[in-house]
C-alpha atoms as a PDB file:
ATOM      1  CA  UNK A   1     124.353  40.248 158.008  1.00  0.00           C
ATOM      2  CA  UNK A   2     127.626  38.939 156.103  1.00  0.00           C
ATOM      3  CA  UNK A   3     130.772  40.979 155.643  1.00  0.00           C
ATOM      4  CA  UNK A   4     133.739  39.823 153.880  1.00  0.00           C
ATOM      5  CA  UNK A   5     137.389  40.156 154.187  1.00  0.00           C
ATOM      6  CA  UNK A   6     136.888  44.202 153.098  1.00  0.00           C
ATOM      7  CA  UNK A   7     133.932  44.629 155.275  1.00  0.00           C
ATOM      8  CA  UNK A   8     131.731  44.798 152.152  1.00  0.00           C
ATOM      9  CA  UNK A   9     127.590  44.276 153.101  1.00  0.00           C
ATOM     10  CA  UNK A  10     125.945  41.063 152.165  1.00  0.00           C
ATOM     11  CA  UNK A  11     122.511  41.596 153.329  1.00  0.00           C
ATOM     12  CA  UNK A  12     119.373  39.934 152.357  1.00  0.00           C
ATOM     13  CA  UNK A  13     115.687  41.078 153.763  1.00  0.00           C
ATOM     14  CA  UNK A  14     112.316  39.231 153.999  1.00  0.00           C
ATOM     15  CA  UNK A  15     110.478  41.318 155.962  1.00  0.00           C
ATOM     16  CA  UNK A  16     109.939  45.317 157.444  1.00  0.00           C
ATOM     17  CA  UNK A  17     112.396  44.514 160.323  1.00  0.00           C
ATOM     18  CA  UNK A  18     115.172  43.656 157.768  1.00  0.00           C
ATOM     19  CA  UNK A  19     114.123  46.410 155.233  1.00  0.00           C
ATOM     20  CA  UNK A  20     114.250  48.751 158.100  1.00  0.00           C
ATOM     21  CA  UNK A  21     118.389  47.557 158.865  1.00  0.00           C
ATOM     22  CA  UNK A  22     119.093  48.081 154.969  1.00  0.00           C
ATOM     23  CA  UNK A  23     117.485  51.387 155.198  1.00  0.00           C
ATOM     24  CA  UNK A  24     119.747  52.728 158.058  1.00  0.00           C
ATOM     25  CA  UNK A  25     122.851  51.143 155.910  1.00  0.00           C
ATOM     26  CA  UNK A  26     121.422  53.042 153.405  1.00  0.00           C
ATOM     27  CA  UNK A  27     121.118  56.557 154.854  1.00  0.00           C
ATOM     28  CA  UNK A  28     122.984  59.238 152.772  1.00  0.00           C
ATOM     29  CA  UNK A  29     124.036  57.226 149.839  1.00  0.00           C
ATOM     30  CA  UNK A  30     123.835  59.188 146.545  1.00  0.00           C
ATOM     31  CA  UNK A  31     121.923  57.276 143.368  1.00  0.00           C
ATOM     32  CA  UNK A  32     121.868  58.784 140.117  1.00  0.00           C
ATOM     33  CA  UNK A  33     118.617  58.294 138.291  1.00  0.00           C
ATOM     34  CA  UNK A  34     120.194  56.155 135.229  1.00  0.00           C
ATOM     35  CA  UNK A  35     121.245  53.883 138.300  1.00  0.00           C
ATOM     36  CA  UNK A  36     117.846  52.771 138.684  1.00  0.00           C
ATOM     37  CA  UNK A  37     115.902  50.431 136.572  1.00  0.00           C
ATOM     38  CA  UNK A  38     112.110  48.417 137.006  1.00  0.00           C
ATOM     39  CA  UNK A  39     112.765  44.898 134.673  1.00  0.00           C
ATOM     40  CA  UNK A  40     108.455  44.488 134.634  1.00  0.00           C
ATOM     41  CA  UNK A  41     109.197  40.996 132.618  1.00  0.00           C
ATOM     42  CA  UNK A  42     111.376  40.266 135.901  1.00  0.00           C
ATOM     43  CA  UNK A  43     109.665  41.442 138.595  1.00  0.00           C
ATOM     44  CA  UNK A  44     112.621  43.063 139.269  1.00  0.00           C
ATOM     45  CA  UNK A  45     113.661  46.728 140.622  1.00  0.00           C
ATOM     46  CA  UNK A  46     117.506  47.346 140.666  1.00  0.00           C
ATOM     47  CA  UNK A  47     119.007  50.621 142.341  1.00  0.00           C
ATOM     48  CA  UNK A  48     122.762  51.394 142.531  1.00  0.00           C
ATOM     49  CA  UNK A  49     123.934  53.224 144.969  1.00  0.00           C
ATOM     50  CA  UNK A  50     126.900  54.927 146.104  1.00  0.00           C
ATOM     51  CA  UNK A  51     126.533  54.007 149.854  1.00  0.00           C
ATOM     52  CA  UNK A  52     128.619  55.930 152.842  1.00  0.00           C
ATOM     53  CA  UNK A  53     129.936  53.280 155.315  1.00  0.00           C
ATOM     54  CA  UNK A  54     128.352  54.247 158.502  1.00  0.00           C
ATOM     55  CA  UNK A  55     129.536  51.286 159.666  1.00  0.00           C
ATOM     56  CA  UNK A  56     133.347  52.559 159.255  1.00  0.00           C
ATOM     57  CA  UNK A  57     132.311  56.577 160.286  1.00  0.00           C
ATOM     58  CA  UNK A  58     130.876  55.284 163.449  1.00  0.00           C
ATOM     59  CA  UNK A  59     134.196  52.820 164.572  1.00  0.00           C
ATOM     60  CA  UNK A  60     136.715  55.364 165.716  1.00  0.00           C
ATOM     61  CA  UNK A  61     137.771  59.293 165.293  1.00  0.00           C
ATOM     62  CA  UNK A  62     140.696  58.565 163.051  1.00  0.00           C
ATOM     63  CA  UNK A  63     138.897  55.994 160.481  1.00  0.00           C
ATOM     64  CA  UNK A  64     138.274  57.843 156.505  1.00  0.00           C
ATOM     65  CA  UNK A  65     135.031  58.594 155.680  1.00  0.00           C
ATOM     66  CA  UNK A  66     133.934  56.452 153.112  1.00  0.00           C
ATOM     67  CA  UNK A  67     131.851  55.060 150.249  1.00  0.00           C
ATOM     68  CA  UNK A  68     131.274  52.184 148.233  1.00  0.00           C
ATOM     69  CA  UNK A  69     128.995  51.483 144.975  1.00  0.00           C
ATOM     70  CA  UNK A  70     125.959  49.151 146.462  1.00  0.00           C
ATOM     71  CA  UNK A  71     123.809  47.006 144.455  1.00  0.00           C
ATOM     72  CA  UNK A  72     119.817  46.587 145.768  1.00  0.00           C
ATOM     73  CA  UNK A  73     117.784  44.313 144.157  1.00  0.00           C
ATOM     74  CA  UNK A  74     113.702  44.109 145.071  1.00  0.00           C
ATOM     75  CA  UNK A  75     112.211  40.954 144.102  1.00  0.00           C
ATOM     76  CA  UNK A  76     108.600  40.136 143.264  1.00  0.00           C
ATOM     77  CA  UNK A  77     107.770  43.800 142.058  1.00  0.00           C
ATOM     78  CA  UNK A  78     104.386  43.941 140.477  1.00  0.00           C
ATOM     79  CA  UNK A  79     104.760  47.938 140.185  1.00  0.00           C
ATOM     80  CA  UNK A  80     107.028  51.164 140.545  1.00  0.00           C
ATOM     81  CA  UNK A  81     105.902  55.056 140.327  1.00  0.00           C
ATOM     82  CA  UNK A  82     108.268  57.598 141.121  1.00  0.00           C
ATOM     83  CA  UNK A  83     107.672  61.496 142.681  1.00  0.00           C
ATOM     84  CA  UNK A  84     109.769  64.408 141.348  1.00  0.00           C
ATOM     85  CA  UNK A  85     112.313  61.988 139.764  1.00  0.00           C
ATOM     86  CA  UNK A  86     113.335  63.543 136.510  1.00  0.00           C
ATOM     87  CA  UNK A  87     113.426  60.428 134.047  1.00  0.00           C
ATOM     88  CA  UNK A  88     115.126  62.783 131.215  1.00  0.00           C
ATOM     89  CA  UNK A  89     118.536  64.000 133.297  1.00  0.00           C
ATOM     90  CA  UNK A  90     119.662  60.450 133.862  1.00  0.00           C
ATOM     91  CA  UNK A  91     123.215  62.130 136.425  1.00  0.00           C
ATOM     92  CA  UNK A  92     120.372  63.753 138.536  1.00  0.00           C
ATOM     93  CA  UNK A  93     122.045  62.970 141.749  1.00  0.00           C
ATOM     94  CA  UNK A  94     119.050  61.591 144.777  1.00  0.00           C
ATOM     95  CA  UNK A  95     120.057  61.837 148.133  1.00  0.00           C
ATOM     96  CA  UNK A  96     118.644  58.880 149.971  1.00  0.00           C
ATOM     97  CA  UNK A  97     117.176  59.127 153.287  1.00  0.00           C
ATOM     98  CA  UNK A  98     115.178  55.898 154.069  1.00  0.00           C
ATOM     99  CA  UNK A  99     112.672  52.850 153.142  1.00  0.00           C
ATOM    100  CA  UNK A 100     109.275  52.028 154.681  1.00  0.00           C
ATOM    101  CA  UNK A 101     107.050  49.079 154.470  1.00  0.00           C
ATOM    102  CA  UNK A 102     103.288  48.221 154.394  1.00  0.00           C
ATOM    103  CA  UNK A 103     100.674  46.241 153.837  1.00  0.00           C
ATOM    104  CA  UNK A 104      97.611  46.647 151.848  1.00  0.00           C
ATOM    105  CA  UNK A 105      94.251  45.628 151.608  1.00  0.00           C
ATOM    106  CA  UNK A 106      95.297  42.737 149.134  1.00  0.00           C
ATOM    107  CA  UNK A 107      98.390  41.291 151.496  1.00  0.00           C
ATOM    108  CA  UNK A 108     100.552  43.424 148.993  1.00  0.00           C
ATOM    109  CA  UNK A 109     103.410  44.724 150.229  1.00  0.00           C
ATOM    110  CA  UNK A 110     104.115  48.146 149.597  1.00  0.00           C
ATOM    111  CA  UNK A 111     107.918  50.050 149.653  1.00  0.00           C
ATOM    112  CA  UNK A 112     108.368  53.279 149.851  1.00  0.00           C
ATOM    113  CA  UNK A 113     112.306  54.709 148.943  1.00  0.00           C
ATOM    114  CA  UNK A 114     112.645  58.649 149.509  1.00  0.00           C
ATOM    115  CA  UNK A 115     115.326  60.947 148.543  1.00  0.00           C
ATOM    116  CA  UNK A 116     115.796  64.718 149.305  1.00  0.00           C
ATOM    117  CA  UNK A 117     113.926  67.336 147.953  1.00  0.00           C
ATOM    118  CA  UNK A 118     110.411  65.563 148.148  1.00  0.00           C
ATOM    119  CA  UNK A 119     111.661  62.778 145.525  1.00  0.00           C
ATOM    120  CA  UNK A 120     110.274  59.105 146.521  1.00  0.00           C
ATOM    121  CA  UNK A 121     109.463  55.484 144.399  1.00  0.00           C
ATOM    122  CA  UNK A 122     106.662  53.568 145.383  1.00  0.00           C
ATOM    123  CA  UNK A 123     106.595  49.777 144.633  1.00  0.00           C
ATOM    124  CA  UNK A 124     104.006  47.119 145.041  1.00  0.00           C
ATOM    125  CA  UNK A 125     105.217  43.956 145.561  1.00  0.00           C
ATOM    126  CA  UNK A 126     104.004  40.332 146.188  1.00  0.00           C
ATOM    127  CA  UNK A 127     106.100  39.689 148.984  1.00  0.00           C
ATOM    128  CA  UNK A 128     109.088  40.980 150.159  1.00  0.00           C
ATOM    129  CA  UNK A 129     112.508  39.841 148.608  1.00  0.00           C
ATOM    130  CA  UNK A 130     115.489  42.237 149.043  1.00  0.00           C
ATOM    131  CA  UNK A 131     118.788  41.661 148.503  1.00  0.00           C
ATOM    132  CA  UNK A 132     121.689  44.568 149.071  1.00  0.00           C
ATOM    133  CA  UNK A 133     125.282  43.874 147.936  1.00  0.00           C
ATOM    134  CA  UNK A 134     128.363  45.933 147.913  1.00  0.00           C
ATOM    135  CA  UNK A 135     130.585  45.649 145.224  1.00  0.00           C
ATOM    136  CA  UNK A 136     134.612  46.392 144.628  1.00  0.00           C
ATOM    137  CA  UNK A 137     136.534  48.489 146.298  1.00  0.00           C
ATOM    138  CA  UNK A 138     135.476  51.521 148.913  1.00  0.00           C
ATOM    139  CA  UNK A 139     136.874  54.979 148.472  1.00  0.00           C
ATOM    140  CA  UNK A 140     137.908  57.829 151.033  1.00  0.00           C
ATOM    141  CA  UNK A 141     135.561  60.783 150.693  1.00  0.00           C
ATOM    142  CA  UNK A 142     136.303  64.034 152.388  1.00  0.00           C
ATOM    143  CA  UNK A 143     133.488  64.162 154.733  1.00  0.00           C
ATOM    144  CA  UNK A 144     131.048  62.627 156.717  1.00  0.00           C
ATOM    145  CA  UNK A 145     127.058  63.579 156.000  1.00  0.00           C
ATOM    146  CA  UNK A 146     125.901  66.209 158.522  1.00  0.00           C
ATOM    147  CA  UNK A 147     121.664  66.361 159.148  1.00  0.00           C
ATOM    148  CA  UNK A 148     119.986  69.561 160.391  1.00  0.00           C
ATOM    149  CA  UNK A 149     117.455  68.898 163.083  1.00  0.00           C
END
């Protein structure tokens, strides 16, 4: 893991172990559906993401709750399909909750991303390649995310 001066995420993932630290950093952020995009050509899936700074949240009592926009990138994608993701309201705001890994009969790797509401994208992949990126500035937000249990 890399921060920089701002304590802006510089994380890059080749395996479920690393996938599994993104997800966590992950938890909560909001993504809007026009923020997503499969380049097939590229073997490339991008997602932007509005990501709350657990990281901060967690530090002290008297820190701001924050967010910052977050670039992930998934390399080597041979294949996306999406569940109850409307492709025709591109502001539909998903709530993330987390990313899991597997492997399939054919050593392809397979992601799984879900969102509230029973919303999820399923990639294929060759191998796994992620990298996750904030970028500019973070913003206070007025509260943290709560979770029912």
């Amino acid at each position: 893991m890399k921060k920089d001066e701002i304590g802006r995420l510089n994380l890059t993932g080749e395996n479920e172990e690393d996938l599994n630290i993104m997800s966590a950093y992950l938890q909560d952020s909001i993504v809007l559906t026009k923020d997503i995009t499969f380049l097939k050509k590229n073997k490339s899936f991008i997602m932007m993401a509005n990501r709350f700074m657990w990281e901060d949240a967690e530090k002290g009592l008297f820190r701001d709750a924050k967010r910052i926009r977050t670039a992930i990138k998934f390399a080597n994608v041979i294949k996306v399909k999406s569940k109850n993701i409307g492709q025709k309201n591109a502001s539909e705001p998903l709530d993330f909750l987390a990313m899991k890994s597997n492997i399939d009969n054919d050593e392809n790797k397979k992601i799984k991303i879900f969102f509230a509401g029973n919303s999820a994208i399923f990639m294929l992949l060759e191998a796994i390649e992620i990298t996750m990126n904030d970028l500019g500035e973070p913003w206070s937000v007025k509260s943290i995310p709560k979770h029912e249990f």
